[in-house]
N, C-alpha and C. Protein backbone atom coordinates (compact mmCIF):
# COMPACT_ATOMS: atom_id res chain seq x y z
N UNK A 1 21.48 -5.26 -85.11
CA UNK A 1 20.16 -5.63 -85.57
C UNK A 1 19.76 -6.92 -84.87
N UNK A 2 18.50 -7.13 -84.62
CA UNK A 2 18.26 -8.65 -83.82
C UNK A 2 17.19 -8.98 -84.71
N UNK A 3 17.34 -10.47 -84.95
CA UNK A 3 17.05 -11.06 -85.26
C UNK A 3 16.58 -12.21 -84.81
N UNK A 4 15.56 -13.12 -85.34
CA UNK A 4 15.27 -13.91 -84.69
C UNK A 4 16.24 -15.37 -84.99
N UNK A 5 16.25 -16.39 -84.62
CA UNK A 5 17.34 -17.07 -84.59
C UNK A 5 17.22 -18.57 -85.93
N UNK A 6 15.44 -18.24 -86.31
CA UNK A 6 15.76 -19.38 -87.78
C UNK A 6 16.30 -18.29 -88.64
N UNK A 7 15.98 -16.76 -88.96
CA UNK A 7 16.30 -16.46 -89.93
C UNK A 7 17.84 -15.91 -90.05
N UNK A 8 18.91 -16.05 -88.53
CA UNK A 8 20.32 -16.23 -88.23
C UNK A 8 20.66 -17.23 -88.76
N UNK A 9 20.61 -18.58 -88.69
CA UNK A 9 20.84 -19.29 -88.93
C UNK A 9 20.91 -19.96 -90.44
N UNK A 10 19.76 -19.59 -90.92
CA UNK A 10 19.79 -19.30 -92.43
C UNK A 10 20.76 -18.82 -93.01
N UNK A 11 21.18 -17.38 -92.41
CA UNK A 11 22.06 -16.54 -93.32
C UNK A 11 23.01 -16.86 -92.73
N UNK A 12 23.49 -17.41 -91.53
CA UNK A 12 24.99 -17.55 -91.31
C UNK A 12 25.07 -16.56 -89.97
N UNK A 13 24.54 -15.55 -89.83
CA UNK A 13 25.15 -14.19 -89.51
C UNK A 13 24.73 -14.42 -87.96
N UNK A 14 25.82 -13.74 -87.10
CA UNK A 14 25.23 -13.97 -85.63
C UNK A 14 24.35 -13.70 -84.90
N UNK A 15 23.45 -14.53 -83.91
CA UNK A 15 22.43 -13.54 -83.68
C UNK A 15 22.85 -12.84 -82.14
N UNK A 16 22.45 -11.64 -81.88
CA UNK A 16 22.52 -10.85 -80.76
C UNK A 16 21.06 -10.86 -80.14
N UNK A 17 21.23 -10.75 -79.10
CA UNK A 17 19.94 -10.67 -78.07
C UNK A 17 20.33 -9.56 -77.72
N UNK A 18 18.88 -8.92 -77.02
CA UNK A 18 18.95 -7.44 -76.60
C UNK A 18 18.97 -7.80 -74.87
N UNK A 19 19.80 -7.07 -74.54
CA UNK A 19 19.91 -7.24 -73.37
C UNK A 19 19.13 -6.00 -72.21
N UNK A 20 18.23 -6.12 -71.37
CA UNK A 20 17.81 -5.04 -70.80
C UNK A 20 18.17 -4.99 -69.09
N UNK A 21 18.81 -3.52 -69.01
CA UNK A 21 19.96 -3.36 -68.21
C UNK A 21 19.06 -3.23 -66.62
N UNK A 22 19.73 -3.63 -65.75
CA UNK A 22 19.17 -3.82 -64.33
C UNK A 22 18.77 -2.00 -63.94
N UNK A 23 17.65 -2.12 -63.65
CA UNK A 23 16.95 -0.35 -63.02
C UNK A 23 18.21 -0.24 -61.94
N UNK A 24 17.98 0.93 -61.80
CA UNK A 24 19.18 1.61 -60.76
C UNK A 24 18.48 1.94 -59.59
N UNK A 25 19.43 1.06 -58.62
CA UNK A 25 18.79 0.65 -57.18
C UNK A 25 18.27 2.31 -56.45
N UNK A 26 17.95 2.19 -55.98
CA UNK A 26 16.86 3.00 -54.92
C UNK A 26 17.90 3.69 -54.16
N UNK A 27 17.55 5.13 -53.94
CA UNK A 27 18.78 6.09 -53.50
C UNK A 27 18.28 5.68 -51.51
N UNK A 28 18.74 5.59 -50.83
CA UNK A 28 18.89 5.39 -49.46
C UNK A 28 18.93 6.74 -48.75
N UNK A 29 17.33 7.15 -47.96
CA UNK A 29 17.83 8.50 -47.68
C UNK A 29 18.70 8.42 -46.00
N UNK A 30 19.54 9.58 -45.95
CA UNK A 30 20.10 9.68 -44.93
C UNK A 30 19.28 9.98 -43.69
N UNK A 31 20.21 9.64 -42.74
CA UNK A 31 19.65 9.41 -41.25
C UNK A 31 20.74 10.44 -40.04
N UNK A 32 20.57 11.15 -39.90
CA UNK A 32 21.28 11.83 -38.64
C UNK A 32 21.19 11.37 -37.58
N UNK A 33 22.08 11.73 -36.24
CA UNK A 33 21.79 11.67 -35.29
C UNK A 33 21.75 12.98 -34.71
N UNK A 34 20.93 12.49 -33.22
CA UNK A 34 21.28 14.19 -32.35
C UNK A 34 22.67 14.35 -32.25
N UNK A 35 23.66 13.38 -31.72
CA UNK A 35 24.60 13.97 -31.40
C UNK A 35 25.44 14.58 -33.15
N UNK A 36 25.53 14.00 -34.11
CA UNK A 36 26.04 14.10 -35.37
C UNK A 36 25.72 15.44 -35.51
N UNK A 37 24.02 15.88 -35.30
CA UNK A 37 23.89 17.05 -35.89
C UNK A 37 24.46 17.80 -35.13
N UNK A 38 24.14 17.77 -33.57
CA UNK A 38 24.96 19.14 -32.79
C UNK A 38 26.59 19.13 -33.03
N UNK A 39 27.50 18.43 -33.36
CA UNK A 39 28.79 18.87 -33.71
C UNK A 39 28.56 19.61 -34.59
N UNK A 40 28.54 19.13 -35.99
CA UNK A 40 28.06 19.42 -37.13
C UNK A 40 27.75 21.53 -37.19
N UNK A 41 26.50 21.44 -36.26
CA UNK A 41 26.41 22.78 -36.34
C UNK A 41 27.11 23.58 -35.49
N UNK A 42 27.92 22.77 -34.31
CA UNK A 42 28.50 23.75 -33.14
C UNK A 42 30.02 23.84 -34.09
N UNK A 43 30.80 22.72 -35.08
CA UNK A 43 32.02 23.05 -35.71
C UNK A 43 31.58 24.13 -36.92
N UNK A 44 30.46 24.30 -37.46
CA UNK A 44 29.79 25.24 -38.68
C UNK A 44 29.94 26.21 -38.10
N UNK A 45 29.53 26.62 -36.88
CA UNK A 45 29.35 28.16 -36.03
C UNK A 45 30.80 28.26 -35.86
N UNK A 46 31.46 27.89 -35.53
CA UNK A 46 33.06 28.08 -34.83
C UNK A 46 33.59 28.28 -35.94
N UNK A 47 33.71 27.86 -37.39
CA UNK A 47 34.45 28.22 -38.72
C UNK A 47 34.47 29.29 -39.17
N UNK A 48 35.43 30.01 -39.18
CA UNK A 48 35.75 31.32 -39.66
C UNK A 48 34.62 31.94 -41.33
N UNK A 49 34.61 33.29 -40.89
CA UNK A 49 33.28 33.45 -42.55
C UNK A 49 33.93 32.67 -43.54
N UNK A 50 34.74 32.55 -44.12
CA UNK A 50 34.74 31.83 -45.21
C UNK A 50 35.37 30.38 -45.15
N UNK A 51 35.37 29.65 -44.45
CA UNK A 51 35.23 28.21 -43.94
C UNK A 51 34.03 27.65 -43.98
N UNK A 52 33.02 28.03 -43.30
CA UNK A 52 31.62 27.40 -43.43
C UNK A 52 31.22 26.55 -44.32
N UNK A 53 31.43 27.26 -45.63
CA UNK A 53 30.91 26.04 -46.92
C UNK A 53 32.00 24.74 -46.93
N UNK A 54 32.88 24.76 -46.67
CA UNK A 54 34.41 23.77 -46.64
C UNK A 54 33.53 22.90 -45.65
N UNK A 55 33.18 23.28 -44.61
CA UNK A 55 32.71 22.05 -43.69
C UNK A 55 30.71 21.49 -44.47
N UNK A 56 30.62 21.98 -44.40
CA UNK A 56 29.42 21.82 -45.58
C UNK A 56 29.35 20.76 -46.67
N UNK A 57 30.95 21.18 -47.56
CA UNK A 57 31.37 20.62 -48.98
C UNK A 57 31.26 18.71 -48.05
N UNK A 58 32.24 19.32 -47.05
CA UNK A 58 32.83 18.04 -46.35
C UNK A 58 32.01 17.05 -45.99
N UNK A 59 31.12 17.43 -45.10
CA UNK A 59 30.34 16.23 -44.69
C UNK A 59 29.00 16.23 -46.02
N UNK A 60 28.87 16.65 -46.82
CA UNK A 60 27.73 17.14 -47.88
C UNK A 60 26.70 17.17 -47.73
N UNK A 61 26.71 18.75 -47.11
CA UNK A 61 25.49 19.08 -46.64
C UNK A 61 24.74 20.27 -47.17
N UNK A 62 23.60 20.35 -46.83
CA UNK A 62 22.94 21.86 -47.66
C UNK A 62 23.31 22.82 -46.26
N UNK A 63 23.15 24.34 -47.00
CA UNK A 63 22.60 24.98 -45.24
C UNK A 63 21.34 25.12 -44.69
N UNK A 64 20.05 24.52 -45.90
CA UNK A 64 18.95 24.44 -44.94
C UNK A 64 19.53 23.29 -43.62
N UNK A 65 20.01 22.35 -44.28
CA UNK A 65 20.20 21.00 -42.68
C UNK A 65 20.50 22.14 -41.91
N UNK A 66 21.87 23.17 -41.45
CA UNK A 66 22.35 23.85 -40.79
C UNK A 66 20.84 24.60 -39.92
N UNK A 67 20.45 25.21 -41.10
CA UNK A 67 19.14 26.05 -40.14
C UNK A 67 18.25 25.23 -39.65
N UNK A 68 17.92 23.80 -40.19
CA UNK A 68 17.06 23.14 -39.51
C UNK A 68 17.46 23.32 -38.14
N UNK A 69 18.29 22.51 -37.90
CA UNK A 69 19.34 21.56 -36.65
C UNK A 69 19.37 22.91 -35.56
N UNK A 70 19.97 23.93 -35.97
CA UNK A 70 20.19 25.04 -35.32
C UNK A 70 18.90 25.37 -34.88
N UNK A 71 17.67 25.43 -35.74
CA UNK A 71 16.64 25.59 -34.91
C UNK A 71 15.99 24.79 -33.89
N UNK A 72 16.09 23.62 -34.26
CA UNK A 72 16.07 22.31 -33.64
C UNK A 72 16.97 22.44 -32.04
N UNK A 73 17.71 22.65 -32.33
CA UNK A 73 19.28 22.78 -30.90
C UNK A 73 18.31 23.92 -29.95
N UNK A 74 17.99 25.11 -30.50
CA UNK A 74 17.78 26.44 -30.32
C UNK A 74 16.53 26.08 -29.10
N UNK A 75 15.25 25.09 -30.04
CA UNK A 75 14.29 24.79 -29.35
C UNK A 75 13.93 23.46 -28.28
N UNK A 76 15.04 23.58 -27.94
CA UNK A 76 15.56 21.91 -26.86
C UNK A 76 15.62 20.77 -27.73
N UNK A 77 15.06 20.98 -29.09
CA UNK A 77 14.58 19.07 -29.70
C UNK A 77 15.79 18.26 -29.70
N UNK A 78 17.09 18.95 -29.33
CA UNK A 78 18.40 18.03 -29.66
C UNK A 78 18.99 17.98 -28.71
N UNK A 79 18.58 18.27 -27.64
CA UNK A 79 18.89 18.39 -25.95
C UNK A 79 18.59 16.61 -25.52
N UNK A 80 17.76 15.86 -25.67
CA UNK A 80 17.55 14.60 -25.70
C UNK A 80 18.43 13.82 -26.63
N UNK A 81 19.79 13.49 -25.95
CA UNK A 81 20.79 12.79 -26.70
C UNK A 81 19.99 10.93 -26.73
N UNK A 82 18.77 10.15 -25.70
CA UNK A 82 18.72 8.67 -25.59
C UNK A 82 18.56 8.49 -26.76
N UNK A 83 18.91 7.39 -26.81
CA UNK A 83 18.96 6.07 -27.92
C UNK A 83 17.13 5.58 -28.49
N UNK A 84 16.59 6.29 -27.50
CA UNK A 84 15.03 5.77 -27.22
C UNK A 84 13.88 6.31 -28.28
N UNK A 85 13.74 5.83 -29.00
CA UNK A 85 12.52 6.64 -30.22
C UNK A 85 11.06 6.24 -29.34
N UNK A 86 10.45 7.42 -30.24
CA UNK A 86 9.02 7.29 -29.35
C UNK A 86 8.10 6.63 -29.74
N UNK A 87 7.06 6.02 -29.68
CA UNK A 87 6.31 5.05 -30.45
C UNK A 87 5.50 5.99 -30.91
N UNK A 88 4.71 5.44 -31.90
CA UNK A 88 3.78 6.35 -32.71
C UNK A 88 2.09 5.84 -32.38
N UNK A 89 2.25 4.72 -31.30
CA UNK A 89 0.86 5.09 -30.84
C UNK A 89 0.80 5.47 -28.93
N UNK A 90 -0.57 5.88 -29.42
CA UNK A 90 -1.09 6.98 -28.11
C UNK A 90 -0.79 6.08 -26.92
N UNK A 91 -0.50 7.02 -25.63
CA UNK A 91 0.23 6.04 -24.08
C UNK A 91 -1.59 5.88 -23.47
N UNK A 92 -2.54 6.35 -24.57
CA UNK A 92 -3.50 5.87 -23.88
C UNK A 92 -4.15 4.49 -23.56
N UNK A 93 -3.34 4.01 -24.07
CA UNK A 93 -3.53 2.16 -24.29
C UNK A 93 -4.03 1.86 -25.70
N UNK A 94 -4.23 0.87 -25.77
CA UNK A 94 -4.57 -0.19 -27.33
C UNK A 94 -5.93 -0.30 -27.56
N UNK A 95 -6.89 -0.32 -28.27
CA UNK A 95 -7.89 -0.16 -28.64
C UNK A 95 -8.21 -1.61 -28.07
N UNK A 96 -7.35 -2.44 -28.17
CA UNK A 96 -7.90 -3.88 -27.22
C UNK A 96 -8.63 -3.51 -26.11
N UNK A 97 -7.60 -2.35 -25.06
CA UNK A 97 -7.70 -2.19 -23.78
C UNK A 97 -9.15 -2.01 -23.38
N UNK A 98 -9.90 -0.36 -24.95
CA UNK A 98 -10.84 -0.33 -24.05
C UNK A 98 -11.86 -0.66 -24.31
């Protein structure tokens, strides 16, 4: 029970404060790489039929990632191993420019 602390003190009895517990930090979403994913799906393909989910369990993964990536591999997008991300504005120059 909480109480406020003249009418603790009055009666003797201890007072407790309510304590309110720290929110639970922010889940961090994951980040792949090209090369991560192409093992990933080239050791998934090579695992015998009932292995597949074992490598799955392992690194904890769904099998949509699998079909993504695989489609991804399939359509060159994971053929570009650089380090180099692309910028997100146009190579037509800066609105300064024109």
């Amino acid at each position: 029970m909480i109480r406020s602390n003249s009418s603790a003190e009055e009666t003797g009895e201890a007072v407790t404060e309510a304590v309110v517990p720290d929110p639970a930090p922010r889940p961090v979403r994951r980040s792949f790489t090209a090369a991560y994913r192409l093992a990933v799906v080239a050791e998934y393909e090579a695992a015998p039929r009932g292995e597949k989910g074992a490598v799955l369990r392992r690194e904890g993964l769904y099998h949509s990632h699998i079909k993504e990536w695989t489609a991804a591999r399939d359509a060159g997008a994971l053929t570009g191993l650089g380090g180099a991300r692309r910028s997100t504005r146009s190579s037509k120059g800066s609105a300064k420019d024109r």
